[in-house]
Protein backbone atom coordinates (compact mmCIF):
# COMPACT_ATOMS: atom_id res chain seq x y z
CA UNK A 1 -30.04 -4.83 14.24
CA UNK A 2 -29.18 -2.83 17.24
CA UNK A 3 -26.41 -0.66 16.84
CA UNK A 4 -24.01 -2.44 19.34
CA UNK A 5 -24.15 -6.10 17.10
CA UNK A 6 -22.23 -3.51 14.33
CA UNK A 7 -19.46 -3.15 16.40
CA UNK A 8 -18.54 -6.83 16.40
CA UNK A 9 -18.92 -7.47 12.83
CA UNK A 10 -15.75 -8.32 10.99
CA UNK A 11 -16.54 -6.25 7.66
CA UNK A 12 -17.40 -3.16 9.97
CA UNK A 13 -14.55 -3.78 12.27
CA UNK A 14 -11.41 -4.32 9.41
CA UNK A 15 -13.36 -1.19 7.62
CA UNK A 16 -12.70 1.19 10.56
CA UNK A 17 -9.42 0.01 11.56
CA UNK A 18 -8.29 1.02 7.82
CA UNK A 19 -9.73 4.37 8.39
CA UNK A 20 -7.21 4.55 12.00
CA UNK A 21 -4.60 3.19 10.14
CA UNK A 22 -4.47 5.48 7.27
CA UNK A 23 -4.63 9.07 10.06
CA UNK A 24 -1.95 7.38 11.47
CA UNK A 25 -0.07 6.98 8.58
CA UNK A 26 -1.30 10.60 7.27
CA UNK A 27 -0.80 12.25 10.75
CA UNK A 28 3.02 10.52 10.86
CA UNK A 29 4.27 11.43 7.09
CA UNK A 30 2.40 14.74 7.46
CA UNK A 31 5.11 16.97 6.31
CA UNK A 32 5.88 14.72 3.04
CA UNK A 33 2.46 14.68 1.20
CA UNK A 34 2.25 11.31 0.22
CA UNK A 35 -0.92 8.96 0.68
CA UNK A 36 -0.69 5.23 1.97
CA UNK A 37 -0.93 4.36 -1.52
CA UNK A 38 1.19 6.31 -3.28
CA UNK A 39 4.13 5.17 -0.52
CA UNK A 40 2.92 1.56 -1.79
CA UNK A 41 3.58 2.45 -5.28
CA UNK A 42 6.93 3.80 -4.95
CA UNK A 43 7.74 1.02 -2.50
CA UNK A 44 6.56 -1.44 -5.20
CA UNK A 45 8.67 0.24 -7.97
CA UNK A 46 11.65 0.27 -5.69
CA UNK A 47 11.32 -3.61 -5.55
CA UNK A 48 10.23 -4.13 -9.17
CA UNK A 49 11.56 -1.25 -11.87
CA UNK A 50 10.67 -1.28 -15.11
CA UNK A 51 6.99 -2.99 -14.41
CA UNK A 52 3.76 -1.60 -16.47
CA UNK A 53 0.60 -0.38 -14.66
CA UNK A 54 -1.44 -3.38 -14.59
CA UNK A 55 1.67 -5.56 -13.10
CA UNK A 56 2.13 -2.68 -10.63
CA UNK A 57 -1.86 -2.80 -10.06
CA UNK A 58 -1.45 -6.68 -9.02
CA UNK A 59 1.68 -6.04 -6.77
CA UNK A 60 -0.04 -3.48 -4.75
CA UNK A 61 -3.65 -4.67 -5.15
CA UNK A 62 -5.47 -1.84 -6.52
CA UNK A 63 -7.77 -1.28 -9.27
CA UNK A 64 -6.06 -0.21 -12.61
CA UNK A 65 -8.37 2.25 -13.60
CA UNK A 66 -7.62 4.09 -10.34
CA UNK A 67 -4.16 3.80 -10.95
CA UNK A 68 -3.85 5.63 -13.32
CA UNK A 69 -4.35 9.07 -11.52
CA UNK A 70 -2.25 8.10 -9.06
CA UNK A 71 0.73 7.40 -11.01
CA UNK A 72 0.04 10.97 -12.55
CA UNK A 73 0.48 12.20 -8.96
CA UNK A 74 3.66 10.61 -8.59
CA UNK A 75 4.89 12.06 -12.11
CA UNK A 76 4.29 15.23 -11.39
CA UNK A 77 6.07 15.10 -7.90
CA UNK A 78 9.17 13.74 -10.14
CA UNK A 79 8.82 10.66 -8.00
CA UNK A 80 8.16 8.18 -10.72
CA UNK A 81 9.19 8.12 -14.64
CA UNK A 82 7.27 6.28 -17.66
CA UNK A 83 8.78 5.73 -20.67
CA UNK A 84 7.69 3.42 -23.34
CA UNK A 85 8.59 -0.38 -23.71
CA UNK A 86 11.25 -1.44 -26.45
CA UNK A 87 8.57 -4.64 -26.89
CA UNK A 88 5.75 -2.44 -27.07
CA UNK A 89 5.33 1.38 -27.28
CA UNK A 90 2.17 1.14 -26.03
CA UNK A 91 2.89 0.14 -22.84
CA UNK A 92 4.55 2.15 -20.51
CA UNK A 93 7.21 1.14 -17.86
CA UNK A 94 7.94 2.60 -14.56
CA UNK A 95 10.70 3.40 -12.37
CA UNK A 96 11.12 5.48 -9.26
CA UNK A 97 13.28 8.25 -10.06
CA UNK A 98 16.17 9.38 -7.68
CA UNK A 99 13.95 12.08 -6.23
CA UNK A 100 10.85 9.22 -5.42
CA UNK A 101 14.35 7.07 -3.42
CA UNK A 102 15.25 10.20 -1.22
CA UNK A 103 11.76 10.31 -0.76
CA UNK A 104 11.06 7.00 0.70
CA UNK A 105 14.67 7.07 2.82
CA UNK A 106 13.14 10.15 4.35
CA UNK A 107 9.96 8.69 4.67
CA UNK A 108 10.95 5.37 6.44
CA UNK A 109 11.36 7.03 9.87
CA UNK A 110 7.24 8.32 9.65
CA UNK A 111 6.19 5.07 8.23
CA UNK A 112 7.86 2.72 11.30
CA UNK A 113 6.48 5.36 13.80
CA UNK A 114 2.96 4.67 12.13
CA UNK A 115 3.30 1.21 12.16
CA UNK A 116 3.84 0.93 15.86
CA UNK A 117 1.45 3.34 16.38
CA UNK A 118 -0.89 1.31 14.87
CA UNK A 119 -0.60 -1.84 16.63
CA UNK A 120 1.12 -0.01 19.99
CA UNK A 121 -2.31 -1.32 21.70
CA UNK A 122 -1.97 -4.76 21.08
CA UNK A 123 0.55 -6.33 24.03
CA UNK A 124 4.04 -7.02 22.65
CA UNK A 125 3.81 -10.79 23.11
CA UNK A 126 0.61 -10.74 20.60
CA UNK A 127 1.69 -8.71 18.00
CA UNK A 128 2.90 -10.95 15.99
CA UNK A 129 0.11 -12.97 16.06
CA UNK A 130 -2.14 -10.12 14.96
CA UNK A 131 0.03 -9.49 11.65
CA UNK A 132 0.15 -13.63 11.04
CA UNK A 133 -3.66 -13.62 11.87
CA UNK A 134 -4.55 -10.57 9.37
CA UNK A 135 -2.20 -11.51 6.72
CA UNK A 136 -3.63 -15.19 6.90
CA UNK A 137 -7.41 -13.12 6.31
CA UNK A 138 -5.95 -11.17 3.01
CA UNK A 139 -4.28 -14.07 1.75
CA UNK A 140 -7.66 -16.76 2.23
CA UNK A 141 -9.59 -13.85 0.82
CA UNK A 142 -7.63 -12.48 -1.54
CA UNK A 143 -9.88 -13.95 -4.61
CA UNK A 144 -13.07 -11.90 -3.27
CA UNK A 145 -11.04 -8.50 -3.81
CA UNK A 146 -12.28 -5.73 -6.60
CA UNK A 147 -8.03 -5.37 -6.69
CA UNK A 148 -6.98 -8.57 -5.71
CA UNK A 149 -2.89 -9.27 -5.42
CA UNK A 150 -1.92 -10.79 -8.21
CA UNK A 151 1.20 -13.21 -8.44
CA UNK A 152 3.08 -12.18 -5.13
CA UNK A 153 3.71 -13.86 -2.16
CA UNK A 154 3.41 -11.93 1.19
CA UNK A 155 6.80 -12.13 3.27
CA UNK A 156 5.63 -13.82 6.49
CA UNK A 157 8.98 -13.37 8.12
């Protein structure tokens, strides 16, 4: 396949625009040293507390085995607490703590400066119809994910 036919294929194309994304995101929250994922995480706690890891795996789609680490991350930046369930002391719930809420208040400044970063190239009257076309891929694909989103409905609004 000549190297130009690449370039239009849909797998290559949504792969590299992840990779601009996250520098964007990276480059823009810079000075708080937090990962794309680990924002997701304490967004998703934020929204949820007192979830386990494998709900919080399904609300952010991504694998639970990862998860794991990252939610070490998070504990040792004092961003995120565990503590056992009454139900089941096996299982561990989560919360954000007060430091991981400062965090993201700082953060939200970076994070909308990334986002229209990222789609700054697409002309105003589209852009909307980008994030309604992309969010209509994940959803119809969602089933074909290693860490698909489990139980959540995307806000479309």
């Amino acid at each position: 396949m000549p190297p130009n036919l690449l370039y239009t294929k849909p797998g290559h194309l949504a792969r590299r625009f992840e990779q601009i994304a996250v520098a964007i995101f990276m480059e823009e929250t810079a000075s708080f040293n937090i990962t794309p994922v680990q924002y997701a995480i304490l967004m998703a706690l934020r929204e949820n507390p007192g979830v386990d890891a494998t709900q919080l795996s399904h609300l952010v789609a991504f694998d639970r085995s990862t998860l794991g680490n990252v939610l070490a991350r998070l504990q040792a930046k004092h961003l995120i607490q565990r503590k056992a369930s009454p139900e089941d002391k096996r299982a561990k719930l989560l919360r954000i703590t007060p430091q991981g809420e400062t965090l993201l208040r700082k953060l939200e400044p970076a994070v909308r400066r990334a986002d229209v970063r990222i789609i700054a190239p697409i002309p105003l009257k589209h852009r909307k119809q980008l994030l309604e076309l992309l969010g209509l891929l994940v959803d119809v694909n969602n089933k074909f994910s290693r860490a698909p989103l489990g139980g959540v409905k995307r806000n479309t609004t």
